[in-house]
N, C-alpha and C. Protein backbone atom coordinates (compact mmCIF):
# COMPACT_ATOMS: atom_id res chain seq x y z
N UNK A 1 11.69 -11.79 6.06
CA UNK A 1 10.49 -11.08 6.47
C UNK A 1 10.68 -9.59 6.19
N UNK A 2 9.27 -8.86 5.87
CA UNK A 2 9.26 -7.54 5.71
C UNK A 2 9.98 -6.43 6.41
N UNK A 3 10.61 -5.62 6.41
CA UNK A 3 10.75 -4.93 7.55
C UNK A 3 9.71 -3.30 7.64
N UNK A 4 9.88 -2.57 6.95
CA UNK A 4 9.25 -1.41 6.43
C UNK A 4 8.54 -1.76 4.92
N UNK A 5 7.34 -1.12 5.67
CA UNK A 5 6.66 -1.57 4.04
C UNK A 5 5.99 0.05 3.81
N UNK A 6 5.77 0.63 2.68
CA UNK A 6 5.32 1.63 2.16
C UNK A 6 4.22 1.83 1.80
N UNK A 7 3.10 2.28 1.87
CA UNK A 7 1.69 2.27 1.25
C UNK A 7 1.19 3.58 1.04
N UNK A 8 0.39 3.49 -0.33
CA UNK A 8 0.25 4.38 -1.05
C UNK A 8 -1.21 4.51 -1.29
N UNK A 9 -1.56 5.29 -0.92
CA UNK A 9 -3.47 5.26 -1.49
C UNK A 9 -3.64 6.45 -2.08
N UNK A 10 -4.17 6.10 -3.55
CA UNK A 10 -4.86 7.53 -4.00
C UNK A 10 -6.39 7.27 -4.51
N UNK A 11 -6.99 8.26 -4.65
CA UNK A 11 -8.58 8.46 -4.62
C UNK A 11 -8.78 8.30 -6.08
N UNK A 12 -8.95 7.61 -7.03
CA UNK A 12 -9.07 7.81 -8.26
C UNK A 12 -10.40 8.86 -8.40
N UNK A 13 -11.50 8.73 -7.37
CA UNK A 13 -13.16 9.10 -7.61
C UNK A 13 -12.88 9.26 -6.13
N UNK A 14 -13.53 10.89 -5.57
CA UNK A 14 -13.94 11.05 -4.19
C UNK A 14 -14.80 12.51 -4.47
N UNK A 15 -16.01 12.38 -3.87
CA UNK A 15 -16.80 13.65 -3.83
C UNK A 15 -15.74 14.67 -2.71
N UNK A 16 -16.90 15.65 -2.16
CA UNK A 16 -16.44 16.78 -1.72
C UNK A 16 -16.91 16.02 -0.34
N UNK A 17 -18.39 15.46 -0.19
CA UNK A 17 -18.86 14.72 0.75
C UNK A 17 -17.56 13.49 1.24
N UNK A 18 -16.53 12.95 0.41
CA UNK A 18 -15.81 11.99 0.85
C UNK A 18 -14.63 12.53 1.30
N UNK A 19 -14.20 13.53 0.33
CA UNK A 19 -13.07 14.47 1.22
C UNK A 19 -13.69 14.85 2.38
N UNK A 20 -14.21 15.60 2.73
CA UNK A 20 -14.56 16.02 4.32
C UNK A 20 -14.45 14.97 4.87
N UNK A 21 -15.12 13.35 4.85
CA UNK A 21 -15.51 12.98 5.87
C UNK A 21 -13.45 12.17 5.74
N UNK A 22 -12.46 12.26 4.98
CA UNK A 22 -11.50 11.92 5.29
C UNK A 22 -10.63 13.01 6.11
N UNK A 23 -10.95 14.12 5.90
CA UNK A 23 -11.03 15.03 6.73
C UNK A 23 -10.91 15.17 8.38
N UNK A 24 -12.36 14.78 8.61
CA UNK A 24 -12.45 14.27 9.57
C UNK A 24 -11.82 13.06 10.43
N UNK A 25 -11.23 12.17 9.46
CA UNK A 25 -10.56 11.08 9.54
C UNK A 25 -9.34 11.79 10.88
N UNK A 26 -8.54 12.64 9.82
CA UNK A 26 -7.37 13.16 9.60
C UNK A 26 -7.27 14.26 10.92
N UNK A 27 -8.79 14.46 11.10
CA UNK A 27 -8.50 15.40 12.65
C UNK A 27 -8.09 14.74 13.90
N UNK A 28 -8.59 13.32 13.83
CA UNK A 28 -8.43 13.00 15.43
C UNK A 28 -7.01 12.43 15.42
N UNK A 29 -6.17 12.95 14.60
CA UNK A 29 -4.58 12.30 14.39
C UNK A 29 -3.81 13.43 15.88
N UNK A 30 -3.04 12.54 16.74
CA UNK A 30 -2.79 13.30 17.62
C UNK A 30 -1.39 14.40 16.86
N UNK A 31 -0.75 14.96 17.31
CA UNK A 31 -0.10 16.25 17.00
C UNK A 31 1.31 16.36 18.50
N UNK A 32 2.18 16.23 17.43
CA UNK A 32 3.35 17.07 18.89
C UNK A 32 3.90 15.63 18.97
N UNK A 33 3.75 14.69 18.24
CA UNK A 33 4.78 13.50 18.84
C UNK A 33 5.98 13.32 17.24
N UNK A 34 6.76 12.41 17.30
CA UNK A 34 7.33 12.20 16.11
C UNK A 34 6.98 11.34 14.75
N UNK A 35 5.54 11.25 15.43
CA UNK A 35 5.04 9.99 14.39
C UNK A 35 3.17 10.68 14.18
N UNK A 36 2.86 10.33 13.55
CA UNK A 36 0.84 10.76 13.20
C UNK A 36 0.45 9.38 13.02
N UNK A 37 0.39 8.61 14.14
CA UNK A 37 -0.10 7.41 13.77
C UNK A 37 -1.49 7.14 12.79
N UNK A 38 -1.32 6.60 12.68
CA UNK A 38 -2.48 5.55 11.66
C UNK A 38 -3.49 4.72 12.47
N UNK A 39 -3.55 4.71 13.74
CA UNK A 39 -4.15 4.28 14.42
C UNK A 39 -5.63 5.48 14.99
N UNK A 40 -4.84 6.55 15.59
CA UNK A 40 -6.03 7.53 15.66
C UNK A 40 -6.66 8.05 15.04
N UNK A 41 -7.08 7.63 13.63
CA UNK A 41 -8.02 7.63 12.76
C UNK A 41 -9.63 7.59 13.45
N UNK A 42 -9.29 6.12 14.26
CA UNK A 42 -10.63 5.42 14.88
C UNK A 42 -11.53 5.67 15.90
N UNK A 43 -10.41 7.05 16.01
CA UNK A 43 -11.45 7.81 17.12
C UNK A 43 -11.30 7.39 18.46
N UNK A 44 -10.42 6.40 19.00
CA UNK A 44 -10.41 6.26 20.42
C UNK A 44 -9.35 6.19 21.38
N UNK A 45 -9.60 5.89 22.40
CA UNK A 45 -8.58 6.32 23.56
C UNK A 45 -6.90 5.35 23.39
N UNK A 46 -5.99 6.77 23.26
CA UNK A 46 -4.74 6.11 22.64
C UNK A 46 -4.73 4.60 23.68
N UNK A 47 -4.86 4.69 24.98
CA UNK A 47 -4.47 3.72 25.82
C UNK A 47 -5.07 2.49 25.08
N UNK A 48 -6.29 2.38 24.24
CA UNK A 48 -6.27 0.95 23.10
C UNK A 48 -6.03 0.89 22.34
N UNK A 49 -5.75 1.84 21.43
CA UNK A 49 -4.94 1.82 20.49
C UNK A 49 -3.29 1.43 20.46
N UNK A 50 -3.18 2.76 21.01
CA UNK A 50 -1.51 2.36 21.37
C UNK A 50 -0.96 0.81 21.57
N UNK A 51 -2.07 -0.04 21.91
CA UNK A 51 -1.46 -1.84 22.23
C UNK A 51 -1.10 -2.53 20.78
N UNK A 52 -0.05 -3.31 21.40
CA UNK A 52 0.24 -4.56 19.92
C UNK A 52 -0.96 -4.92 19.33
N UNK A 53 -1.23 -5.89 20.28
CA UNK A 53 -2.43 -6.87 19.78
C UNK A 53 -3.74 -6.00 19.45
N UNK A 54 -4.21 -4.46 19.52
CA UNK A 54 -5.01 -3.93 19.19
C UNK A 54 -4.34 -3.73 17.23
N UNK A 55 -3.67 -3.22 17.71
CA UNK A 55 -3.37 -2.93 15.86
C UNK A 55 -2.92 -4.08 15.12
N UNK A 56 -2.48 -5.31 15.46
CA UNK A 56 -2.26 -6.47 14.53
C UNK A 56 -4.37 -6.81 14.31
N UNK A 57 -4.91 -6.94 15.10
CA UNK A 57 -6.07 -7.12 14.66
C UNK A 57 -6.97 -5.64 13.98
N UNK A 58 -6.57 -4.79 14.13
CA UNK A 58 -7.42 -3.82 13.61
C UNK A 58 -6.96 -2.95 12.38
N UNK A 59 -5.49 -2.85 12.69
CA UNK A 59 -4.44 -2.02 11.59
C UNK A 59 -3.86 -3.25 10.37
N UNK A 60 -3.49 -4.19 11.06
CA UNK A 60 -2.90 -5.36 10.64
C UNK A 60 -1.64 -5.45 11.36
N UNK A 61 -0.21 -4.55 10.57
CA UNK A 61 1.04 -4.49 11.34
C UNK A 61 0.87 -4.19 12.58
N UNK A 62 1.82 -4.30 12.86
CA UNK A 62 2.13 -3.74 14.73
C UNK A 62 2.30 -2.30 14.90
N UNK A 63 2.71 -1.33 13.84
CA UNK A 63 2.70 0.11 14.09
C UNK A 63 2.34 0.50 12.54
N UNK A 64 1.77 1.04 12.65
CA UNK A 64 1.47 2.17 11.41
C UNK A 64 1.31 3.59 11.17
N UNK A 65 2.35 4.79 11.13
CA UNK A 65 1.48 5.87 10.62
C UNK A 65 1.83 6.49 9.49
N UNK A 66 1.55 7.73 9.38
CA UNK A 66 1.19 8.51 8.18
C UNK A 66 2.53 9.19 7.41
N UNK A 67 3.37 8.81 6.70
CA UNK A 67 4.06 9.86 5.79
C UNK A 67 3.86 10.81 5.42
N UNK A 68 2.41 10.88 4.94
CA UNK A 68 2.11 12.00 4.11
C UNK A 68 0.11 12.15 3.82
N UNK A 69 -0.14 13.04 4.22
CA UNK A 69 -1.83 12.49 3.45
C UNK A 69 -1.93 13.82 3.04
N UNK A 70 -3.16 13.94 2.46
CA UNK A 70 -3.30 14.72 1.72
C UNK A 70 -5.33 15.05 1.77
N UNK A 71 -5.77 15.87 0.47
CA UNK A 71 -7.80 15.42 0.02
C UNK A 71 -7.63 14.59 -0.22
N UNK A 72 -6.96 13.68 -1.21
CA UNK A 72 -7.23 12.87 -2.31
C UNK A 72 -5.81 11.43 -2.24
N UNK A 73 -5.18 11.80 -0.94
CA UNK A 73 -4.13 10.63 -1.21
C UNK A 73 -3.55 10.41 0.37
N UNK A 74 -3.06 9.29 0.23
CA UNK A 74 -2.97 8.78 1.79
C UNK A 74 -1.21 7.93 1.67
N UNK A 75 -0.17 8.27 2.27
CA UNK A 75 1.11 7.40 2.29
C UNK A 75 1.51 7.18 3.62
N UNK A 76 1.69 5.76 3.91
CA UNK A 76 1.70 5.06 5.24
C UNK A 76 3.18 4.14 5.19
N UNK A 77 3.71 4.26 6.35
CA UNK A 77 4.77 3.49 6.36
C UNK A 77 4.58 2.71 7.46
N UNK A 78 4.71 1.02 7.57
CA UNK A 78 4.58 0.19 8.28
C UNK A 78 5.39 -0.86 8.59
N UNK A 79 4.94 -1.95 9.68
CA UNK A 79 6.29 -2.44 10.43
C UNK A 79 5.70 -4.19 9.52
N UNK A 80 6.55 -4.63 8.87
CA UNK A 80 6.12 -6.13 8.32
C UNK A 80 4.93 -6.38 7.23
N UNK A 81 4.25 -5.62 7.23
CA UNK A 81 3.11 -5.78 6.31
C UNK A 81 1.85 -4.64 5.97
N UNK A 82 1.33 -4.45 4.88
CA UNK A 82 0.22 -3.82 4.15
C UNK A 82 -0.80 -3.53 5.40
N UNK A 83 -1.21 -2.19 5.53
CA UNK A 83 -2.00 -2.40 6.81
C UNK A 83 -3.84 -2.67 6.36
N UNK A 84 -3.86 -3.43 6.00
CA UNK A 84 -4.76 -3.67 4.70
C UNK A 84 -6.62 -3.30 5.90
N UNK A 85 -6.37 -4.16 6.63
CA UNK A 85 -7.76 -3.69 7.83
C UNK A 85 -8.05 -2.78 7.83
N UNK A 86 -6.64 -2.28 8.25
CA UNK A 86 -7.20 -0.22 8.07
C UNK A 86 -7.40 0.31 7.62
N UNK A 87 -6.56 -0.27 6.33
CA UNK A 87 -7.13 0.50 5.04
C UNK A 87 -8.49 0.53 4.66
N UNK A 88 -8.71 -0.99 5.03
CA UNK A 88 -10.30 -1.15 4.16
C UNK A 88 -11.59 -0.48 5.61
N UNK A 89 -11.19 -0.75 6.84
CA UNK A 89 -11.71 0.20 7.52
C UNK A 89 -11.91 2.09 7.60
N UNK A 90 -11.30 2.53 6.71
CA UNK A 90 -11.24 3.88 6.12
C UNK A 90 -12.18 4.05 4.77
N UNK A 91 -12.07 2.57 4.15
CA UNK A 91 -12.88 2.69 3.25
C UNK A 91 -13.99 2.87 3.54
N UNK A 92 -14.61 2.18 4.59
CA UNK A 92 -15.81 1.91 4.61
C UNK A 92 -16.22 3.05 5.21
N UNK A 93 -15.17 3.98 6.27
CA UNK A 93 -16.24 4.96 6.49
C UNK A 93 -16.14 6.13 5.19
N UNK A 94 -15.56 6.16 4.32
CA UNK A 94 -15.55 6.65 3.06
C UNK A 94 -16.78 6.56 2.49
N UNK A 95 -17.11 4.67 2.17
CA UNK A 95 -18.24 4.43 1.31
C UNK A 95 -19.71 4.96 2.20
N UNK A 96 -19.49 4.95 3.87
CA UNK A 96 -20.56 6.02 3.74
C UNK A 96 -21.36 6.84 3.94
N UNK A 97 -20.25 7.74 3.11
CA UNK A 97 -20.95 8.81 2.84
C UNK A 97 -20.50 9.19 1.34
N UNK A 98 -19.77 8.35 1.03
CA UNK A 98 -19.82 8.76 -0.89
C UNK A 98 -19.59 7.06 -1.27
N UNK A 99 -20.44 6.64 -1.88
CA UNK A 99 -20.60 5.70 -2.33
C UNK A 99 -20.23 4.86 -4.13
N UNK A 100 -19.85 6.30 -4.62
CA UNK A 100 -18.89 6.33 -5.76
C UNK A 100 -17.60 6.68 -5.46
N UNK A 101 -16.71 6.62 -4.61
CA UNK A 101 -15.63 6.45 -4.27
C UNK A 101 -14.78 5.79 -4.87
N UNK A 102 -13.75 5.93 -5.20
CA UNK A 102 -12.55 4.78 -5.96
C UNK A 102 -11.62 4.95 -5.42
N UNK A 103 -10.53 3.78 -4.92
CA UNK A 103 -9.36 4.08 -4.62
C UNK A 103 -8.26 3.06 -4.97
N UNK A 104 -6.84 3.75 -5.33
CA UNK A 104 -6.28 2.64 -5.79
C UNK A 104 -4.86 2.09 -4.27
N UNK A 105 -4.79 1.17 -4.33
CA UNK A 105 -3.78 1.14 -2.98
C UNK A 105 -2.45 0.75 -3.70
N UNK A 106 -1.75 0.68 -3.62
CA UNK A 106 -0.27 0.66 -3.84
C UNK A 106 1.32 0.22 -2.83
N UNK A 107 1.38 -0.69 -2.70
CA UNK A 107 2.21 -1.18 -1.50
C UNK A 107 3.48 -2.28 -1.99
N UNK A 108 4.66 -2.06 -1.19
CA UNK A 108 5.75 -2.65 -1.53
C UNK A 108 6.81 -2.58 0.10
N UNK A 109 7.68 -3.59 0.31
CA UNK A 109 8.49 -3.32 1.61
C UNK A 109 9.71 -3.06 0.55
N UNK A 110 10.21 -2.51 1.85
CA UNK A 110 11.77 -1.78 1.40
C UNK A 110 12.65 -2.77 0.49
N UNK A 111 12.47 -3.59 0.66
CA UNK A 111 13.61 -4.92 -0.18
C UNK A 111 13.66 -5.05 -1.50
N UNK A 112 12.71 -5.20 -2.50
CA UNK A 112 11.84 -5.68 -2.42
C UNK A 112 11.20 -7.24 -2.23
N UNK A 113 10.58 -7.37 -1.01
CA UNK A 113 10.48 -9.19 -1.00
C UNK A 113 9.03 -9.43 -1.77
N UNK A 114 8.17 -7.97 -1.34
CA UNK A 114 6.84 -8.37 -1.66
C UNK A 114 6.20 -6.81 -2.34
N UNK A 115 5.12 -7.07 -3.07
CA UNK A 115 4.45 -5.60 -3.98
C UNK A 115 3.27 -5.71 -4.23
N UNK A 116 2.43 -4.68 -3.81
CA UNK A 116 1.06 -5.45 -4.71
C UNK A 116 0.29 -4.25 -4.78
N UNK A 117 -0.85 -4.36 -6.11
CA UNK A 117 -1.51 -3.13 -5.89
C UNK A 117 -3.13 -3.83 -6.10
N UNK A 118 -4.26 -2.69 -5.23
CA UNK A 118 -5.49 -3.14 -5.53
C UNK A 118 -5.91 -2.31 -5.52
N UNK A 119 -8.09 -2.37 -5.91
CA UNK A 119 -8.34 -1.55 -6.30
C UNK A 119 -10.09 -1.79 -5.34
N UNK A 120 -9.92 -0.21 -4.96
CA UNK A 120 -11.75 -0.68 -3.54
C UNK A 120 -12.63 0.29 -4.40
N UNK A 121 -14.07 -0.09 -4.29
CA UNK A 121 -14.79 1.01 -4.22
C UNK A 121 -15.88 0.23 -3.43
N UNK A 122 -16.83 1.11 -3.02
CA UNK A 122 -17.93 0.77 -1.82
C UNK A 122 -18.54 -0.74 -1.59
N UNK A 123 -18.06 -1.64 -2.68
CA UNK A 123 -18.06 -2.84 -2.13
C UNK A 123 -17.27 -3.49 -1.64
N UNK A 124 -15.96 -3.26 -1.86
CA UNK A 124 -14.90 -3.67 -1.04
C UNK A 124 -13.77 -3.48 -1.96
N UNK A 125 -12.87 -4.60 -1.93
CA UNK A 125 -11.76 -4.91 -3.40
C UNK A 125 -12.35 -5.09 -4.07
N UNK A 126 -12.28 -4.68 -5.46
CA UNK A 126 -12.78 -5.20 -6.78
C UNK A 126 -11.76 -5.94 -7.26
N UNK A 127 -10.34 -5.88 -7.14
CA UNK A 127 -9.35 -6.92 -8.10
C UNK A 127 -8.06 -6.30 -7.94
N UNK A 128 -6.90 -7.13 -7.65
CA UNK A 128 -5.71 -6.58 -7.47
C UNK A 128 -5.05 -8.14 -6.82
N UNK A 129 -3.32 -7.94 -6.87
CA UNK A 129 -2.71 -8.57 -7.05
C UNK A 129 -1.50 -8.42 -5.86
N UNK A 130 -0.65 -9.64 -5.07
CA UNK A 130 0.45 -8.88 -4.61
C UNK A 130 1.36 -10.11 -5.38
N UNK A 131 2.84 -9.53 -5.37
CA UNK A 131 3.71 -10.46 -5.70
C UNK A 131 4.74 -10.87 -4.79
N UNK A 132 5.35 -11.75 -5.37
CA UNK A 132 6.71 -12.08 -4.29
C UNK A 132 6.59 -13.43 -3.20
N UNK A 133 5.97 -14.40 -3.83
CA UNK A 133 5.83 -15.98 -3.42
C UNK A 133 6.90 -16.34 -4.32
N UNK A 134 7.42 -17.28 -3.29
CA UNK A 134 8.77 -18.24 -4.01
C UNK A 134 9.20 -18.08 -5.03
N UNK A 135 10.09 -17.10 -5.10
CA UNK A 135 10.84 -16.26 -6.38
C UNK A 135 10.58 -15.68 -7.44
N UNK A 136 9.32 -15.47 -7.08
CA UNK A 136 8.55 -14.96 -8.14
C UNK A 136 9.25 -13.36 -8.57
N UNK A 137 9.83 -12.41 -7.78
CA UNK A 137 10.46 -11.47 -8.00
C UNK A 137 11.47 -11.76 -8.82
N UNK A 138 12.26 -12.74 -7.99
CA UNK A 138 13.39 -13.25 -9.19
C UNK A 138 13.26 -13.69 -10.46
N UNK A 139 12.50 -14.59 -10.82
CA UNK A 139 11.66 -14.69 -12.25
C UNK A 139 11.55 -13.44 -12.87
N UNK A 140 10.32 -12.56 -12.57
CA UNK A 140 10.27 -11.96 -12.99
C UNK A 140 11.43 -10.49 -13.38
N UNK A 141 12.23 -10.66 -12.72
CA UNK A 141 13.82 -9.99 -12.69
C UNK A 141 14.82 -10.53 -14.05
N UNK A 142 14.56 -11.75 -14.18
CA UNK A 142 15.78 -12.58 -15.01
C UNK A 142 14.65 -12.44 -16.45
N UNK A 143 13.48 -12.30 -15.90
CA UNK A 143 12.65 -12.44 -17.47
C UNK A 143 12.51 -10.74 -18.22
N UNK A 144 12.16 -9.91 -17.23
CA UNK A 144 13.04 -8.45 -17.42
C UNK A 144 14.69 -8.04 -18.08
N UNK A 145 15.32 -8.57 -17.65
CA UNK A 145 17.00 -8.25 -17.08
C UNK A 145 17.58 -9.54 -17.70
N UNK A 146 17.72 -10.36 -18.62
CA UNK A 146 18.28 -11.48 -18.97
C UNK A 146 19.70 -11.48 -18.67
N UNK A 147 20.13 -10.76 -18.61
CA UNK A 147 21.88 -10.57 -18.25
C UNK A 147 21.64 -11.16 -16.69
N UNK A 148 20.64 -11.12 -15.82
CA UNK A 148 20.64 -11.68 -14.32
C UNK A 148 21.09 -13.38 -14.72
N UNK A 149 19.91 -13.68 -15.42
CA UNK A 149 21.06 -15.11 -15.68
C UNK A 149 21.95 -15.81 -15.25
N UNK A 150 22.71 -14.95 -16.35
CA UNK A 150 24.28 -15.12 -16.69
C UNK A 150 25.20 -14.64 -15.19
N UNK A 151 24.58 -14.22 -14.52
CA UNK A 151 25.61 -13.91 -13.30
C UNK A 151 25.24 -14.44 -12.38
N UNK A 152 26.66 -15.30 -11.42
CA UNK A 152 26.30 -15.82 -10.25
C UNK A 152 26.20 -15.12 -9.10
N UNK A 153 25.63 -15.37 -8.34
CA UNK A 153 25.19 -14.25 -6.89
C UNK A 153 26.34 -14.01 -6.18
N UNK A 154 26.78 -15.03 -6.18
CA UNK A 154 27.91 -15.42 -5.24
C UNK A 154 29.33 -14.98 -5.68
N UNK A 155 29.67 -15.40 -6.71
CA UNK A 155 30.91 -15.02 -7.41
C UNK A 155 30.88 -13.47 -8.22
N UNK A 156 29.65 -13.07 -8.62
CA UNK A 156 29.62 -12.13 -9.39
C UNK A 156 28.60 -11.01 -8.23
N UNK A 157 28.42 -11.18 -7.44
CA UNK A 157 28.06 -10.28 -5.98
C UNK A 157 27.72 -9.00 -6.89
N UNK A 158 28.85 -7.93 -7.21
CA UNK A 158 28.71 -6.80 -6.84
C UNK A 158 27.82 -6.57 -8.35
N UNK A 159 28.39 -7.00 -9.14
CA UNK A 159 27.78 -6.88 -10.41
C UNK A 159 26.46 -7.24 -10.44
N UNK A 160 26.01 -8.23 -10.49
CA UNK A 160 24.32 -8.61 -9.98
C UNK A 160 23.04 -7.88 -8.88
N UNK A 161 23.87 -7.21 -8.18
CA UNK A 161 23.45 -6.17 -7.16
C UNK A 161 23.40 -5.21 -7.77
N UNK A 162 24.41 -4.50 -8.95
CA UNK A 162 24.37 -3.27 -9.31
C UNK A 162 23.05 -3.37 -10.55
N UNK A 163 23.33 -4.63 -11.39
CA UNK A 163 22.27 -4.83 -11.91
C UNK A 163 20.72 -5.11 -11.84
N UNK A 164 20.41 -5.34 -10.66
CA UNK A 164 19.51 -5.96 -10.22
C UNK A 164 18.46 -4.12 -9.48
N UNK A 165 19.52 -3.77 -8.43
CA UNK A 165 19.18 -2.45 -8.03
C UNK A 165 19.02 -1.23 -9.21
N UNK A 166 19.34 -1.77 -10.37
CA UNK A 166 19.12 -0.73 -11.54
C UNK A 166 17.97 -0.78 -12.02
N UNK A 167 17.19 -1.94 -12.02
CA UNK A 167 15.93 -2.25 -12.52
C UNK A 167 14.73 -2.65 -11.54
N UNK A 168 14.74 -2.99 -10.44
CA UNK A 168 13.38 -3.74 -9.50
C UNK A 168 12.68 -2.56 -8.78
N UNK A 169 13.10 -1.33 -8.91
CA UNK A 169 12.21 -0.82 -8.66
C UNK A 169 11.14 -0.42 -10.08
N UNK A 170 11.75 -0.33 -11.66
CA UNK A 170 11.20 -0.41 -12.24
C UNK A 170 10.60 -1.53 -12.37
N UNK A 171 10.90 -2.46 -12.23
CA UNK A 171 10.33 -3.70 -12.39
C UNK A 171 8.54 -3.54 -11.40
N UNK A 172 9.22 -2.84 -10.52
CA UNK A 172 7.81 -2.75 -9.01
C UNK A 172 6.63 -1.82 -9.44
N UNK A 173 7.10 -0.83 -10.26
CA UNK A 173 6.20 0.44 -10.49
C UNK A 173 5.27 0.16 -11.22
N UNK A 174 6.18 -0.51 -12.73
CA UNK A 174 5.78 -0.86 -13.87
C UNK A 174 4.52 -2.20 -13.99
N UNK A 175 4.90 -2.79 -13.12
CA UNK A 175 3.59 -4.01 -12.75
C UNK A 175 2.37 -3.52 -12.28
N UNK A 176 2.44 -2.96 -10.90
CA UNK A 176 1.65 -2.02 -10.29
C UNK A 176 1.14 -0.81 -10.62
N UNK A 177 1.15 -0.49 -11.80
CA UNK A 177 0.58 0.56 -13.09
C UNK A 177 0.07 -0.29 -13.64
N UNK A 178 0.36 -1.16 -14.66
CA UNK A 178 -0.06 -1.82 -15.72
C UNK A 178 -1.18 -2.33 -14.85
N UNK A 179 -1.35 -3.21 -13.44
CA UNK A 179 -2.70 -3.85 -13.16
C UNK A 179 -3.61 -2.99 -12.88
N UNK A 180 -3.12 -1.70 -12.35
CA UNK A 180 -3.84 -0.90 -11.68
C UNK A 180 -4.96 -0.15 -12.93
N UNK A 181 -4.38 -0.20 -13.73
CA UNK A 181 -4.57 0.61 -15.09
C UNK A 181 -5.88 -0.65 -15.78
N UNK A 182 -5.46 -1.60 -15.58
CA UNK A 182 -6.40 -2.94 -16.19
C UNK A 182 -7.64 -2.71 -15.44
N UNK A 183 -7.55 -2.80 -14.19
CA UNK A 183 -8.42 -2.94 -13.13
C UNK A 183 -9.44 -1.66 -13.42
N UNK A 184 -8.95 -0.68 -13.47
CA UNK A 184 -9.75 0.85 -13.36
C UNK A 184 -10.23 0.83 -14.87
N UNK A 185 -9.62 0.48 -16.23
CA UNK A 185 -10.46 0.18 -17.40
C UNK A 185 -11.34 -1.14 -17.52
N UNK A 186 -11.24 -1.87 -16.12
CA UNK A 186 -12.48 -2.69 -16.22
C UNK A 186 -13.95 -2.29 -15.78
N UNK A 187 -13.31 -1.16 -14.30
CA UNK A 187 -14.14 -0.73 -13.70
C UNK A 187 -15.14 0.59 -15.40
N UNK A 188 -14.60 1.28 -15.47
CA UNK A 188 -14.90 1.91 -16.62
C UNK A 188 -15.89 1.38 -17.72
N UNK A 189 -15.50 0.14 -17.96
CA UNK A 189 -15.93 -0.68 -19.10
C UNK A 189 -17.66 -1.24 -18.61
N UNK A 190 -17.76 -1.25 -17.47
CA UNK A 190 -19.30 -1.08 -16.45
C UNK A 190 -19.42 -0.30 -16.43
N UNK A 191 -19.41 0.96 -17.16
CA UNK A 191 -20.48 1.98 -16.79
C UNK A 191 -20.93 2.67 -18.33
């Protein structure tokens, strides 16, 4: 299972009208603790927020906040999984008030067990992908890295680790560009 997962949102398309109103997002973030949760986005009283079972149904994970945000970009670090609700609940108050909005999301846990990137604009997801069902990382590792192969996990430990950690984060980036990149020249290809 996941432990820390990373998420990445950037604005491909945001008016001046969509910055402000993320803006606004970004004010009701409380201040003075060690964390900017991801939860007080929503505007309400920490005492419901702050609960488990409020953010597995509303955030998704059990804790979520902010690394880093920015006008135009949003980085979230979370406990087990993509906080995908929230995300798409940000969207929506995005879509409205700018309704040409684009955004691309970007997410992976520390391991890597799982990765995926998608792509919203004011209707919701338009198309995106996650990976990392039943070895599918590994596949795609040995079909990258052919020397993985040839080495056993077990007997050849350190070597396979050194090899393996040399490439999966390229392996992670490089996927999650290439769809992201498909997706946004499809969106393109409609207009």
């Amino acid at each position: 299972m996941a432990n820390h997962v990373n998420t990445h949102v950037r604005f491909e398309k945001l008016s001046d009208t969509g910055k402000a109103k993320l803006q606004e997002l970004y004010s009701r973030v409380r201040t003075g603790s060690n964390y900017e949760w991801f939860s007080d986005i929503f505007g309400l009283d920490p005492e419901i927020t702050d609960k488990y079972d409020w953010n597995l149904e509303n955030i998704g994970p059990k804790w979520c906040y902010f690394e880093d945000r920015g006008e135009d970009f949003i980085a979230t670090v979370s406990a087990w999984s993509f906080p995908q609700p929230g995300i798409e609940w940000l969207f929506e108050q995005i879509a409205s008030v700018d309704p040409e909005f684009i955004a691309s999301v970007f997410y992976e846990d520390e391991m890597p067990n799982f990765f995926g990137v998608y792509v919203y604009n004011k209707d919701g997801m338009v198309d995106g992908c996650e990976w990392g069902e039943s070895g599918e990382i590994k596949e795609m590792m040995e079909e990258m890295v052919p020397e993985l192969k040839n080495l056993n996990e077990e007997t050849q430990e350190q070597e396979h680790f050194d090899l393996w950690s040399d490439n999966i984060w390229d392996l992670v980036h490089n996927k999650q560009a290439q769809t992201n990149k498909d997706i946004l020249d499809y969106l393109k290809s409609l207009n």
